[in-house]
Protein backbone atom coordinates (compact mmCIF):
# COMPACT_ATOMS: atom_id res chain seq x y z
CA UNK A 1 70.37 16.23 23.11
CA UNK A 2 73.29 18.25 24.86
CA UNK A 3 75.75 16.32 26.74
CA UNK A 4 75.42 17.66 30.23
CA UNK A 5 71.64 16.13 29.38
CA UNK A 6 72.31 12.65 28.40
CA UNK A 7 74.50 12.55 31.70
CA UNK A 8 71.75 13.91 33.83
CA UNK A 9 69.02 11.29 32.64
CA UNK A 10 72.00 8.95 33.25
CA UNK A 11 72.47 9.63 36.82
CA UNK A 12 68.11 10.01 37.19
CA UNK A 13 68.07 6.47 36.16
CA UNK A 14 70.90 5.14 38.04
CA UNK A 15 69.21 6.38 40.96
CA UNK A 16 66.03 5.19 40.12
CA UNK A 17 67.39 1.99 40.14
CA UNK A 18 68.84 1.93 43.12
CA UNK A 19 65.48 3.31 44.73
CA UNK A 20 63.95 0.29 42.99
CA UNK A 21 66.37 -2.24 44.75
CA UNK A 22 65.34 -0.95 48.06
CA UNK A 23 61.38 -1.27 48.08
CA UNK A 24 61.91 -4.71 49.07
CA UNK A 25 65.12 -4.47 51.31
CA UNK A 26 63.05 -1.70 53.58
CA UNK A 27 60.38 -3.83 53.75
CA UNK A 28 61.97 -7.19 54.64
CA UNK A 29 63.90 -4.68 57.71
CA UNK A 30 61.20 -3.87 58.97
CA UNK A 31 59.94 -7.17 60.31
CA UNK A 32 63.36 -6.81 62.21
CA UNK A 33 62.96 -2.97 63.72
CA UNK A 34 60.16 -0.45 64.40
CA UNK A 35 59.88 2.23 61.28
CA UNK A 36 61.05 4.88 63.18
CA UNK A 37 64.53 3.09 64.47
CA UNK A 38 64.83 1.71 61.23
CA UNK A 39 64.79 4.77 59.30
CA UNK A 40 67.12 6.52 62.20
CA UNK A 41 69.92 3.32 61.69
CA UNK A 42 69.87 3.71 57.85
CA UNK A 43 69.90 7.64 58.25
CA UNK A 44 73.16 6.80 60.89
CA UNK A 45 74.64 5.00 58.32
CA UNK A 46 74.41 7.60 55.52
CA UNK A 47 75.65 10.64 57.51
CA UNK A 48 78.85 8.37 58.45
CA UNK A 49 79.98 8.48 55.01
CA UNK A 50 78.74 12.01 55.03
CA UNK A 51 80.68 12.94 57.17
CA UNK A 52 84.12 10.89 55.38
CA UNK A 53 82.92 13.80 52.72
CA UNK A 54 82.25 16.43 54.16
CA UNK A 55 86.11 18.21 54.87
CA UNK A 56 86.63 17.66 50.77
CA UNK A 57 84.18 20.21 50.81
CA UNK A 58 85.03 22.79 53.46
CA UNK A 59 85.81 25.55 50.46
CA UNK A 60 82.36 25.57 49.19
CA UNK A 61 80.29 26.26 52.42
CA UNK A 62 78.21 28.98 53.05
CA UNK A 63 75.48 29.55 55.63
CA UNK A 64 72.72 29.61 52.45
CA UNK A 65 74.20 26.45 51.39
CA UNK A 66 73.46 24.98 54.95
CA UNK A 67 70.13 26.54 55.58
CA UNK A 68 69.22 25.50 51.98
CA UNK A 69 70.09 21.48 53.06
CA UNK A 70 68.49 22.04 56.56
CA UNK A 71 65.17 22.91 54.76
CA UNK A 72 65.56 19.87 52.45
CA UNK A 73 66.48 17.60 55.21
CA UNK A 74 63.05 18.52 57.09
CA UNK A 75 61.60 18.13 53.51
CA UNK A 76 63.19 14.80 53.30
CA UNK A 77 62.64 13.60 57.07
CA UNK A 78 58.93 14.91 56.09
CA UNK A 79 58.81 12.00 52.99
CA UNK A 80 61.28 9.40 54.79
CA UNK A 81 58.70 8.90 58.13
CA UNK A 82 55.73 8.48 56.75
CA UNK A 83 56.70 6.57 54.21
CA UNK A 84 58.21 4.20 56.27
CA UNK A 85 55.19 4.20 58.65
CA UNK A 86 53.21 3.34 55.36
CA UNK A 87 55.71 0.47 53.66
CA UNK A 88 54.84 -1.51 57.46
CA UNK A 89 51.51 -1.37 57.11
CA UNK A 90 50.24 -1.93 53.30
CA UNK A 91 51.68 -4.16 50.71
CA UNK A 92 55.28 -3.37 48.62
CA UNK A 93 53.69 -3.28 45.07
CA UNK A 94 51.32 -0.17 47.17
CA UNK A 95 53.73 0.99 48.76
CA UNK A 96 55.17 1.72 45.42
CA UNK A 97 52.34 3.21 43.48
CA UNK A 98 51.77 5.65 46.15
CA UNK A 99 55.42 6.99 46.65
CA UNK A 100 55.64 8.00 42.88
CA UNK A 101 53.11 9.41 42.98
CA UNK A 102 54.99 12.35 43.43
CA UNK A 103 55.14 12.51 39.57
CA UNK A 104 51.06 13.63 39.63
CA UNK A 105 52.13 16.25 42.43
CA UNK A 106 54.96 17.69 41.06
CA UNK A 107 53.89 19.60 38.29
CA UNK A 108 51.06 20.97 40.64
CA UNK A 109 54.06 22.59 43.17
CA UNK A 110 56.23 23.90 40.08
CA UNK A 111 53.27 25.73 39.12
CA UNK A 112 52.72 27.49 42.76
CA UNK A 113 56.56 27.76 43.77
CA UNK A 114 58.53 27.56 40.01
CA UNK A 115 56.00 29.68 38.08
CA UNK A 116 55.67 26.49 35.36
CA UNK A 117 53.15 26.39 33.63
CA UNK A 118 51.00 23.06 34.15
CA UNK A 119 50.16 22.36 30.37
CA UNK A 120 48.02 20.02 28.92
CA UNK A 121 51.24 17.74 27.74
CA UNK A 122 51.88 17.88 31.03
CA UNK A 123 48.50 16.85 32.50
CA UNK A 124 48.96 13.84 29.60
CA UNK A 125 52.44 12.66 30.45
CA UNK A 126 51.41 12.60 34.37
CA UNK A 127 47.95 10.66 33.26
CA UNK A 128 50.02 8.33 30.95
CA UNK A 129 52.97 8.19 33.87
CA UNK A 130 50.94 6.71 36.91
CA UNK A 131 48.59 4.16 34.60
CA UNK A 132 51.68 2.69 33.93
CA UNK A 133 53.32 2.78 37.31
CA UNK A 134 49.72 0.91 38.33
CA UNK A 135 49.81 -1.53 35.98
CA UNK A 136 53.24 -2.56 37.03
CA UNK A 137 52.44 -2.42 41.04
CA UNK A 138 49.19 -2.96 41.49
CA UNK A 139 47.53 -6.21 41.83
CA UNK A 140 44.43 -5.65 44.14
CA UNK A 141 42.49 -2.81 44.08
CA UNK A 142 43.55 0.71 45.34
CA UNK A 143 41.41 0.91 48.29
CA UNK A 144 43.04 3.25 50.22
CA UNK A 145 43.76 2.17 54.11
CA UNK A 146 45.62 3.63 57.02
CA UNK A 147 48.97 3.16 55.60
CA UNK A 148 48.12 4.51 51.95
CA UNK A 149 47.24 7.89 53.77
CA UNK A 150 51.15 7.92 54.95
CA UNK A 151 52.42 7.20 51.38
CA UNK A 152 50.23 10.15 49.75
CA UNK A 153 51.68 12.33 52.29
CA UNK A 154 55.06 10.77 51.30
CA UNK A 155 54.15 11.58 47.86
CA UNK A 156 53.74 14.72 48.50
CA UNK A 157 56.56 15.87 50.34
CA UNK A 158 58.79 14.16 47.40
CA UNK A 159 57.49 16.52 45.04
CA UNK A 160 58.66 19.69 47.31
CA UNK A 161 62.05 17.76 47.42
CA UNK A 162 61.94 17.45 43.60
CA UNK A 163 60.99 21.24 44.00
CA UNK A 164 63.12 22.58 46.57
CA UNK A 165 66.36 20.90 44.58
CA UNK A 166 64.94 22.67 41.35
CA UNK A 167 65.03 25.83 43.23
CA UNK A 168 67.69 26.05 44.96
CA UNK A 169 70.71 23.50 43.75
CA UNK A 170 73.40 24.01 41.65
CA UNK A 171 77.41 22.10 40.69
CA UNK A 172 78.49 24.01 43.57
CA UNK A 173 76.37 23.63 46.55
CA UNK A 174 74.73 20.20 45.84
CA UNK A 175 77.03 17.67 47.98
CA UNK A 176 77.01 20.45 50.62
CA UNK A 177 73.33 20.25 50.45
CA UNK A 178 73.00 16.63 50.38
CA UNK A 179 75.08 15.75 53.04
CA UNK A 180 73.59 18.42 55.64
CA UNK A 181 69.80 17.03 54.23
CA UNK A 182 71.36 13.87 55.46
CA UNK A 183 72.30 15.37 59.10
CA UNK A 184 69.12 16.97 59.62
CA UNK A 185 66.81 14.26 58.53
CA UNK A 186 69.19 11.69 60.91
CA UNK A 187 68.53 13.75 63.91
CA UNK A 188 64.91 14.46 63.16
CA UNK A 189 64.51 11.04 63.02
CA UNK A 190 66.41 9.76 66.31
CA UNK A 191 64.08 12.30 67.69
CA UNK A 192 61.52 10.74 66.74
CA UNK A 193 62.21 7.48 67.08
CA UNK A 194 62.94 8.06 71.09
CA UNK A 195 59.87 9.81 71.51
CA UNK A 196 57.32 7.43 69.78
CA UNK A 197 58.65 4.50 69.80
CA UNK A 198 60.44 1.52 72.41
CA UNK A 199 64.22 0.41 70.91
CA UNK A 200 63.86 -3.11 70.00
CA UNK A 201 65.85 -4.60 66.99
CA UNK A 202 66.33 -8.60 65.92
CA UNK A 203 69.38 -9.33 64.16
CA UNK A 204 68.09 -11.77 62.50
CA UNK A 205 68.32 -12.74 58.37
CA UNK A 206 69.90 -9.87 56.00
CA UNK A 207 69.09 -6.78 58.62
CA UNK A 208 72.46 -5.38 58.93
CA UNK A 209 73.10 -5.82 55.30
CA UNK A 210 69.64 -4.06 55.03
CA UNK A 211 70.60 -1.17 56.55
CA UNK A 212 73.74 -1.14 55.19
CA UNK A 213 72.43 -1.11 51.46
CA UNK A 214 70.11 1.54 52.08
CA UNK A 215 72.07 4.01 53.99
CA UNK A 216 74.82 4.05 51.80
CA UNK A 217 73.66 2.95 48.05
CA UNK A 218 69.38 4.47 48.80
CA UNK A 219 70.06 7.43 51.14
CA UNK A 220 73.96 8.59 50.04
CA UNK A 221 74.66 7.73 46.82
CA UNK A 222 70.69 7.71 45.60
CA UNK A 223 69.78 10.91 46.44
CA UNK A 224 72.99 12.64 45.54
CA UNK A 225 72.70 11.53 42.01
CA UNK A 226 68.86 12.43 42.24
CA UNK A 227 70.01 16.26 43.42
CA UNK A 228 73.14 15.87 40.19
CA UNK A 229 70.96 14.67 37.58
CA UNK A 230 68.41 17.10 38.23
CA UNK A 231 70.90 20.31 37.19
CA UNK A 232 69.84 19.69 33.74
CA UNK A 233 66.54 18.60 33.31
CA UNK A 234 62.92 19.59 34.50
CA UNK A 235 61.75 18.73 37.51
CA UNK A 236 58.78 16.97 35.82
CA UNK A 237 60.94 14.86 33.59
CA UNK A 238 63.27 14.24 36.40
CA UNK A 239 60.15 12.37 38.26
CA UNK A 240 58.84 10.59 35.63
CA UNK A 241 62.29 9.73 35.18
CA UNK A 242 62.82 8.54 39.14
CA UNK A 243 59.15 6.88 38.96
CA UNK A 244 61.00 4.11 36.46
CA UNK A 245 62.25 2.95 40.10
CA UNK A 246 59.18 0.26 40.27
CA UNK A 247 60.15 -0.62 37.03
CA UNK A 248 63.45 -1.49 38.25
CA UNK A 249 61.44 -2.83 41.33
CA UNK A 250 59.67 -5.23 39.20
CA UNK A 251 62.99 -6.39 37.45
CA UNK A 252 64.96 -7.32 40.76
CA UNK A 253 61.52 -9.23 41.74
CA UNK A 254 61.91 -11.14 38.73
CA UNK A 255 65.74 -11.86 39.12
CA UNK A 256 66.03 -12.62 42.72
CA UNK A 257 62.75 -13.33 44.29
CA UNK A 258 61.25 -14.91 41.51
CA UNK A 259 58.46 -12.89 40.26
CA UNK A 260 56.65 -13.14 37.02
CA UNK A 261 57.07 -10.51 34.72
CA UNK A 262 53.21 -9.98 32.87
CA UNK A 263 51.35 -8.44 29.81
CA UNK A 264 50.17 -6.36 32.32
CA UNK A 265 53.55 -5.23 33.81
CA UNK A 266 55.12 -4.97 30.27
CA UNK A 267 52.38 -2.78 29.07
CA UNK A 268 52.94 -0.20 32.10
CA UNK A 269 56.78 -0.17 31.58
CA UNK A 270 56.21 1.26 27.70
CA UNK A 271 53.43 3.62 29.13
CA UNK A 272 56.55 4.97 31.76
CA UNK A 273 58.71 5.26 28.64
CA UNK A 274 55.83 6.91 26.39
CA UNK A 275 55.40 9.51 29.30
CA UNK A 276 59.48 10.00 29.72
CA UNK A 277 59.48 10.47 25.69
CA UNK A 278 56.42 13.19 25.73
CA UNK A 279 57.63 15.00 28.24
CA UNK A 280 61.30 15.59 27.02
CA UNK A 281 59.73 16.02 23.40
CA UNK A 282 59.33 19.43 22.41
CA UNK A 283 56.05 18.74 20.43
CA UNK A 284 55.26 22.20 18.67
CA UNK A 285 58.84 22.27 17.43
CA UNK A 286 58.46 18.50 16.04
CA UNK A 287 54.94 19.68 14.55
CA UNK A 288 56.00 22.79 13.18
CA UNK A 289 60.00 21.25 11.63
CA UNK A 290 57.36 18.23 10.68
CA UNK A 291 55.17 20.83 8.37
CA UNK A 292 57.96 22.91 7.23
CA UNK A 293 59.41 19.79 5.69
């Protein structure tokens, strides 16, 4: 495996596991704050270091550069809202499951928008992906509810983010992108917020640090190495890759909330890996090196 590879997967799973630190941070927030204000704060907070970025990269704009983050911040805004409409009204370990699924929806878009073809392996590794993210999750049954609707659509719209990046970014347009996807999403959100819903935040418990940790380390630094690691690998690798996020979910329950890590949760980590492994494998050249020998 090339280089430029290894550092790609690299930065995926950084990210991932910074994703997978959140899930529980968000949630905890939002007994403090309405979803809507809460997702504006955190968006406030990540287009302030934006914007300490931004004049490094004055050389590199052009107007496609902006219109191509302006279409990925309405993209994002599009996953961010509902999502957080959904994480305040189902459980976390849900809440989870139904965000990646965005690896089952992914493949479907590259086929429409990428011309990939949706193979079998990749019907397999998508089948083989989101048992595992279940088994890891879940722990009552998936009957879906009010808020699960919101995190399908949330699924969704991360798969045209996986697919607009795969599209459109490359080494010398991505932090432009990112930081105007930022911007946009911010505003669509404030918005939002002032439309729908009353301004009423508690400062009580770890809120501020809350939004601190997921406007900068989530929404900056998360997403940026999602839009960087993606460069060099597929966009259905790439989610498979992210989905390890409630694997990383389930590690920081066990280390600082106290969770029990199961047979059950163990078995749907390898099944993650498995998927990651099948889908980076080129199997006909294994098969056909495998007979020549």
């Amino acid at each position: 495996m090339k280089g430029k590879n290894i550092g790609s997967i690299l930065m995926l799973i950084l990210a991932a596991a910074i994703w997978g630190g959140s899930f529980v941070v968000i949630k905890d927030s939002l007994d403090y704050v309405t979803p809507l204000w809460q997702l504006a704060l955190r968006l406030a907070v990540a287009s302030v270091g934006g914007m300490v970025i931004f004049p490094l990269q004055l050389k590199h704009i052009r107007k496609k550069y902006i219109f191509q983050g302006v279409v990925l911040g309405v993209i994002f805004a599009a996953a961010l809202i509902p999502q957080n409409y959904g994480a305040s009204l189902t459980t976390a370990s849900k809440c989870a499951f139904l965000t990646v699924s965005y690896v089952a929806f992914t493949p479907l878009l590259c086929a429409l928008f990428c011309k990939e073809r949706l193979t079998p392996k990749k019907v397999l590794t998508v089948i083989i992906c989101m048992t595992g993210v279940g088994l890891i999750t879940l722990n009552e049954g998936l009957v879906l509810q009010k808020g699960d609707i919101f995190l399908i659509i949330t699924g969704i719209a991360y798969a045209g983010h996986i697919t607009w990046i795969e599209k459109n970014a490359d080494a010398e347009n991505s932090l432009i992108m990112h930081i105007v996807q930022i911007w946009t999403a911010a505003l669509i959100s404030l918005a939002a917020a002032l439309i729908a819903e009353p301004f009423s935040i508690s400062y009580e418990g770890d809120f501020v640090f809350s939004i601190i940790y997921c406007g900068i380390f989530e929404v900056l630094v998360g997403f940026l190495l999602q839009i960087k690691g993606q460069q060099n690998t597929s966009p259905s690798l790439a989610g498979i890759i992210l989905s390890t996020e409630c694997v990383f979910a389930a590690v920081f329950g066990i280390a600082f909330m106290g969770d029990t890590f199961t047979l059950k949760a163990a078995s749907g980590c390898i099944l993650i890996f498995i998927s990651a492994i099948l889908e980076s494998v080129n199997l006909k050249g294994v098969l056909y090196n495998g007979l020549k020998a």
